[in-house]
PDB file of N, CA and C in Angstrom:
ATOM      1  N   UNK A   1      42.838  26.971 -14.507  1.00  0.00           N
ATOM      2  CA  UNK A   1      42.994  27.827 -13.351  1.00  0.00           C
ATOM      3  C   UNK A   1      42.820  29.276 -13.804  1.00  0.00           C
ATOM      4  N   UNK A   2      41.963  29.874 -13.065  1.00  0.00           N
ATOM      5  CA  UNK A   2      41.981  31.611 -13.576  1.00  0.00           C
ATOM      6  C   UNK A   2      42.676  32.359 -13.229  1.00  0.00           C
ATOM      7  N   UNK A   3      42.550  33.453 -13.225  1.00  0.00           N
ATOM      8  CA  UNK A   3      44.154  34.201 -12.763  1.00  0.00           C
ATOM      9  C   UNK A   3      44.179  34.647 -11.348  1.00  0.00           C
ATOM     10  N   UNK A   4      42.723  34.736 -10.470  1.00  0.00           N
ATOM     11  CA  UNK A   4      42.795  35.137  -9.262  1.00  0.00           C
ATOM     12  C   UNK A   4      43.231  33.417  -8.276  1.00  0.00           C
ATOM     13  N   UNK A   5      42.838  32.181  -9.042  1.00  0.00           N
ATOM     14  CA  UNK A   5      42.561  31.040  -8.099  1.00  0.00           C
ATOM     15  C   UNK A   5      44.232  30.903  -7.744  1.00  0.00           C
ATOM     16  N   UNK A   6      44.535  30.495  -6.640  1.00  0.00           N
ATOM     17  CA  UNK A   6      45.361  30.258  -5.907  1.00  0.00           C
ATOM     18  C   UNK A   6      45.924  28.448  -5.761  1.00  0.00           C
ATOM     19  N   UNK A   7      46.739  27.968  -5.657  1.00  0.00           N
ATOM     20  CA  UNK A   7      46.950  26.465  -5.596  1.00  0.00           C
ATOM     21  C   UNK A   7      46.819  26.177  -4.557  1.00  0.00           C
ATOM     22  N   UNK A   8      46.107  25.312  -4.126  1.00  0.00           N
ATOM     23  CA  UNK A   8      45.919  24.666  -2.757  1.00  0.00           C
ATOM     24  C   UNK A   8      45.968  23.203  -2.571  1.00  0.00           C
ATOM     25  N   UNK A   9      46.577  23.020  -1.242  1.00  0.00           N
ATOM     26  CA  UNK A   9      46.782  21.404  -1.243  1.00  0.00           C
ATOM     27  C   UNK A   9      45.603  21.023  -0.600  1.00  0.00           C
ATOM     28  N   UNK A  10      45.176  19.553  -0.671  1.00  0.00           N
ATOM     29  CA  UNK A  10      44.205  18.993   0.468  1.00  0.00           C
ATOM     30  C   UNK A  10      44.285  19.294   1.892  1.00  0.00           C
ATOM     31  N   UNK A  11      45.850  18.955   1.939  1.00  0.00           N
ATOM     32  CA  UNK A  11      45.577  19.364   3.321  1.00  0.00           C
ATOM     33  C   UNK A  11      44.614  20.639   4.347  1.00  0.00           C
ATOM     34  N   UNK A  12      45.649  22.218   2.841  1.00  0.00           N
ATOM     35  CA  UNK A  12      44.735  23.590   3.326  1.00  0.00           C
ATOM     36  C   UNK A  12      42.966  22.834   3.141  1.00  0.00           C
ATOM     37  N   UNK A  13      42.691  22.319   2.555  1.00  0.00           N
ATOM     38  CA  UNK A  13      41.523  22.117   2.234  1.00  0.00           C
ATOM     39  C   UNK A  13      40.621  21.844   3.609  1.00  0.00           C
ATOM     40  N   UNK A  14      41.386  20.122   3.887  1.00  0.00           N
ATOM     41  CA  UNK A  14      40.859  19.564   4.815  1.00  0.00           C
ATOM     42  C   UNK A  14      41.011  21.070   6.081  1.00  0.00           C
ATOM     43  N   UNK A  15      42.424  21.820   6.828  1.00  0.00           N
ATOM     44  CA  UNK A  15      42.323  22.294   7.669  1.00  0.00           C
ATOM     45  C   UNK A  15      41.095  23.349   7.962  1.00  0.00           C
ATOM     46  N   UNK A  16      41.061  23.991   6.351  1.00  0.00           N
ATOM     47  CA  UNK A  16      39.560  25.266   6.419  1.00  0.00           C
ATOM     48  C   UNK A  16      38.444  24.575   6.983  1.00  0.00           C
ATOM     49  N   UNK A  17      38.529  23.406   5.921  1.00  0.00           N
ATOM     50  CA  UNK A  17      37.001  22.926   6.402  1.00  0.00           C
ATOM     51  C   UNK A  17      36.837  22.407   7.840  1.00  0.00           C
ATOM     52  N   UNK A  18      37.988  22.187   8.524  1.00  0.00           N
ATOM     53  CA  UNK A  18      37.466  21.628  10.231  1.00  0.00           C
ATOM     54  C   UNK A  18      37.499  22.528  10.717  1.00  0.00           C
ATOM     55  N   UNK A  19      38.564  23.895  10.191  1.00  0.00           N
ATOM     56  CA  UNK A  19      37.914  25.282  11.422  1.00  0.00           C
ATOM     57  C   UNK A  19      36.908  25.307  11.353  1.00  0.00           C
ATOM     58  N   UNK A  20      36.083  25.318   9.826  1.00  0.00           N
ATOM     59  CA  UNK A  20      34.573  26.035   9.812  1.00  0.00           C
ATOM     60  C   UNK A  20      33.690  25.717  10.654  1.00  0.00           C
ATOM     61  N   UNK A  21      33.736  23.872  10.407  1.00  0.00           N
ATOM     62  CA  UNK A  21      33.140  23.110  11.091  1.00  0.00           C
ATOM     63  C   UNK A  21      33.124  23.379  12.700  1.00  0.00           C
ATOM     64  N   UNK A  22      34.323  23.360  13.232  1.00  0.00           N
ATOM     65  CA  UNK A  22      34.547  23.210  14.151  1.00  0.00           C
ATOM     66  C   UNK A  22      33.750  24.873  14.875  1.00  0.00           C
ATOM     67  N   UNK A  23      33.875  26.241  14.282  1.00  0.00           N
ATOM     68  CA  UNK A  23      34.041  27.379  14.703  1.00  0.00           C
ATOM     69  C   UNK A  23      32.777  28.048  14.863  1.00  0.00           C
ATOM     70  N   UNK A  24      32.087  27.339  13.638  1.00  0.00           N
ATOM     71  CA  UNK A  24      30.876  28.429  12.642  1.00  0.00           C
ATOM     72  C   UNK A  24      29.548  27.236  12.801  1.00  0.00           C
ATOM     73  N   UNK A  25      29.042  27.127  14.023  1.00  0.00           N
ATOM     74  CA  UNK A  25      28.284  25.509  14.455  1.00  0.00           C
ATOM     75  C   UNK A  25      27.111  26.116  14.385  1.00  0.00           C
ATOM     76  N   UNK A  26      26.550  27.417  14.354  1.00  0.00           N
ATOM     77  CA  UNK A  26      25.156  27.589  13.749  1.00  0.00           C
ATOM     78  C   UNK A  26      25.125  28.125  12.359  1.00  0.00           C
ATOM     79  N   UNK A  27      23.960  28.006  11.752  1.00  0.00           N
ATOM     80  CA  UNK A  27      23.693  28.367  10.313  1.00  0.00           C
ATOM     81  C   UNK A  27      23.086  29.798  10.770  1.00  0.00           C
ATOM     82  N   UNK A  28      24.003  29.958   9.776  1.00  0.00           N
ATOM     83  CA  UNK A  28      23.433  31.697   9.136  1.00  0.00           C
ATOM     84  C   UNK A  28      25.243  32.426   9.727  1.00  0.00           C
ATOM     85  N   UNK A  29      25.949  31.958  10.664  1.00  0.00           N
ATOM     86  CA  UNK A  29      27.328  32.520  11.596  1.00  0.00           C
ATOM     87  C   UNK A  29      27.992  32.711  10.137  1.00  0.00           C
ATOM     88  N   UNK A  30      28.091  33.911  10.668  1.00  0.00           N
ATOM     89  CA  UNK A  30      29.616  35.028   9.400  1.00  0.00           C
ATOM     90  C   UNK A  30      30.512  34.097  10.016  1.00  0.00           C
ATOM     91  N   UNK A  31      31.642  34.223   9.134  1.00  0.00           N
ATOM     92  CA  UNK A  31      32.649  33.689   9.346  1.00  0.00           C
ATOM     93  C   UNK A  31      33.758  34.907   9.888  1.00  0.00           C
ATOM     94  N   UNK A  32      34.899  34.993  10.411  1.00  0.00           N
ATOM     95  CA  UNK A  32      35.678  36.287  10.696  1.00  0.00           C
ATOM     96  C   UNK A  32      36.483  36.641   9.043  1.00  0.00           C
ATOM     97  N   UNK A  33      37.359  37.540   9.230  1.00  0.00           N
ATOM     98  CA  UNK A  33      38.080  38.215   8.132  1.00  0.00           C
ATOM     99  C   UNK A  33      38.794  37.178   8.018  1.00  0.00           C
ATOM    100  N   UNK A  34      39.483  36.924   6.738  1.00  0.00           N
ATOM    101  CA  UNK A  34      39.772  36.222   6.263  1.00  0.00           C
ATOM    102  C   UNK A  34      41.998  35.903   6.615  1.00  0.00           C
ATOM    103  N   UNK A  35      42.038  37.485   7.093  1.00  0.00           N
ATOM    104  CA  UNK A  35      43.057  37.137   7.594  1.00  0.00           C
ATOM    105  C   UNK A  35      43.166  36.970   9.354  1.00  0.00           C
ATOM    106  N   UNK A  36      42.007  36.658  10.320  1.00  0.00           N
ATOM    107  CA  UNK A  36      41.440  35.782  11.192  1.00  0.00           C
ATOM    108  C   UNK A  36      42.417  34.714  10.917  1.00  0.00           C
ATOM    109  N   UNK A  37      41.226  34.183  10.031  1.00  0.00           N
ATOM    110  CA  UNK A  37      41.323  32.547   9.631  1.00  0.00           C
ATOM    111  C   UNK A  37      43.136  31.816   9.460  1.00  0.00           C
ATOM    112  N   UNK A  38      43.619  32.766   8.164  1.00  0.00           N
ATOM    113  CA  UNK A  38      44.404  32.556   8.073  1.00  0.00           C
ATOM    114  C   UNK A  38      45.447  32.767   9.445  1.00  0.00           C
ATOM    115  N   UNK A  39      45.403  33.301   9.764  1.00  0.00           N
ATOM    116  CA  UNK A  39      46.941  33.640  11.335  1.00  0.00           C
ATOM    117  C   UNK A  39      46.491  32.241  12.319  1.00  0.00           C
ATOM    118  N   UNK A  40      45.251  32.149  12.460  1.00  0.00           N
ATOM    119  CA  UNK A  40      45.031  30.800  13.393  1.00  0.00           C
ATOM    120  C   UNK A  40      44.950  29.661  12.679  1.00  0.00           C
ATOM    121  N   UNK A  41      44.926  29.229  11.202  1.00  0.00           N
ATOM    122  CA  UNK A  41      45.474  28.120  10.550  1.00  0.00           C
ATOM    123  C   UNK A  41      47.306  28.515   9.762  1.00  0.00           C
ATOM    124  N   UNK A  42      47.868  29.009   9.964  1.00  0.00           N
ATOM    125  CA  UNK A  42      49.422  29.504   9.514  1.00  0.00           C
ATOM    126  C   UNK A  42      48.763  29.462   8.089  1.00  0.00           C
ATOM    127  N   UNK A  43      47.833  29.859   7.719  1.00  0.00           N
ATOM    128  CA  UNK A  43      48.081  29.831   5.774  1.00  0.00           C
ATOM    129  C   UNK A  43      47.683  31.243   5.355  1.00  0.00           C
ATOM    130  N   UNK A  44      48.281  31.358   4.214  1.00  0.00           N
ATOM    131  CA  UNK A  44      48.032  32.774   3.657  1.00  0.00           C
ATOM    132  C   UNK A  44      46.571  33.266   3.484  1.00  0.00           C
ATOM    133  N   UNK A  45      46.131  34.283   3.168  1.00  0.00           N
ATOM    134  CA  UNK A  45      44.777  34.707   3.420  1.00  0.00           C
ATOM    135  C   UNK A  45      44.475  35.051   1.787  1.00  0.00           C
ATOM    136  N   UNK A  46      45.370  34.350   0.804  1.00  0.00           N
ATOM    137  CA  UNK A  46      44.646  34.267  -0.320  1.00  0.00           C
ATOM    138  C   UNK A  46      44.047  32.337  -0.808  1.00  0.00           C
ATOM    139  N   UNK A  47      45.267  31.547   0.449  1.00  0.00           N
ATOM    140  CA  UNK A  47      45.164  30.306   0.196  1.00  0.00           C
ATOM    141  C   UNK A  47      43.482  30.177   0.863  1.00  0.00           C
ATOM    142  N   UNK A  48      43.605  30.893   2.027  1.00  0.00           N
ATOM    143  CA  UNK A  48      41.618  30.557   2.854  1.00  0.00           C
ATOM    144  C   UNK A  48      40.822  30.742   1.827  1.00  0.00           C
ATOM    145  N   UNK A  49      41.047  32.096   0.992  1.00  0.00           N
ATOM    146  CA  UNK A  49      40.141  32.886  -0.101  1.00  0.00           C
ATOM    147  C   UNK A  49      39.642  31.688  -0.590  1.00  0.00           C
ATOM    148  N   UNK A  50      40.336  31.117  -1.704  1.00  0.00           N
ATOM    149  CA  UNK A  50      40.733  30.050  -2.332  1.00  0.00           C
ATOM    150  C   UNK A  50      39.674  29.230  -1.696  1.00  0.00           C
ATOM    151  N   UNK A  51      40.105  28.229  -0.635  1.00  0.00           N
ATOM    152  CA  UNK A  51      39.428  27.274  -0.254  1.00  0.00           C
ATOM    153  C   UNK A  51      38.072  27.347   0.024  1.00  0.00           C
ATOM    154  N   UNK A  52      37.515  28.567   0.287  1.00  0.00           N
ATOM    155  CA  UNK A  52      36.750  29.134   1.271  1.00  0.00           C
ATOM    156  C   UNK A  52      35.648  29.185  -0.506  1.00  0.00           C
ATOM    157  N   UNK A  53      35.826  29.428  -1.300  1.00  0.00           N
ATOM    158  CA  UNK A  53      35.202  29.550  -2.557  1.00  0.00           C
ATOM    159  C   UNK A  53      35.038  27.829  -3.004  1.00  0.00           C
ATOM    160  N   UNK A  54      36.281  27.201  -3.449  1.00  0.00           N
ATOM    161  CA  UNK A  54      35.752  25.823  -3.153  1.00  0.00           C
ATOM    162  C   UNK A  54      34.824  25.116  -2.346  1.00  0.00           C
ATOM    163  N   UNK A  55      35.121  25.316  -0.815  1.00  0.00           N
ATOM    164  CA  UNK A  55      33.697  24.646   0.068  1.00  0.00           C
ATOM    165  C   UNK A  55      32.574  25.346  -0.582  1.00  0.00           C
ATOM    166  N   UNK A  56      32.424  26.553  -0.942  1.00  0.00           N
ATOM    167  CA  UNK A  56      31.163  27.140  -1.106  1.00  0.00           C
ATOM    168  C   UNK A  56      29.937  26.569  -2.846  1.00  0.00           C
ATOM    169  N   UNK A  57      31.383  26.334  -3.394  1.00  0.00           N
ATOM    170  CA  UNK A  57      31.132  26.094  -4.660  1.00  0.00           C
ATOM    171  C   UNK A  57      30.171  24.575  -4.723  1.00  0.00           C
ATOM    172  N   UNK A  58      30.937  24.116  -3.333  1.00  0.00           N
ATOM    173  CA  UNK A  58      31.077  22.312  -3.065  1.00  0.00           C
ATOM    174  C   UNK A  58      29.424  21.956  -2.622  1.00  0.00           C
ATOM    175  N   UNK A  59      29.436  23.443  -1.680  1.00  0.00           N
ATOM    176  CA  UNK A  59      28.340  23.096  -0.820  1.00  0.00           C
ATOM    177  C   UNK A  59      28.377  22.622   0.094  1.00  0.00           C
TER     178      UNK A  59
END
């Protein structure tokens, strides 16, 4: 773990990834600020950071 990565459960995992899904339905759509995300999923806006680098990493 590096010193910025954050611990995240599956669950935060699974929830990011169905906002995205659910929110961001064309390609190329910005996503909002990151503390957006977080206030409408209750998670901290370093836990989204976090996840939000995983999906990306994931693809």
């Amino acid at each position: 773990m590096t010193a910025d990565s954050v611990a995240t459960s599956e669950d935060d995992v699974q929830a990011v990834r169905q906002w995205v899904r659910l929110s961001c339905t064309d390609p190329g759509t910005l996503l909002p600020a990151l503390a957006e995300i977080a206030g409408e999923l209750r998670l901290s806006a370093p836990v989204v950071r976090s996840v939000l680098k995983q999906l990306a990493a994931a693809g």
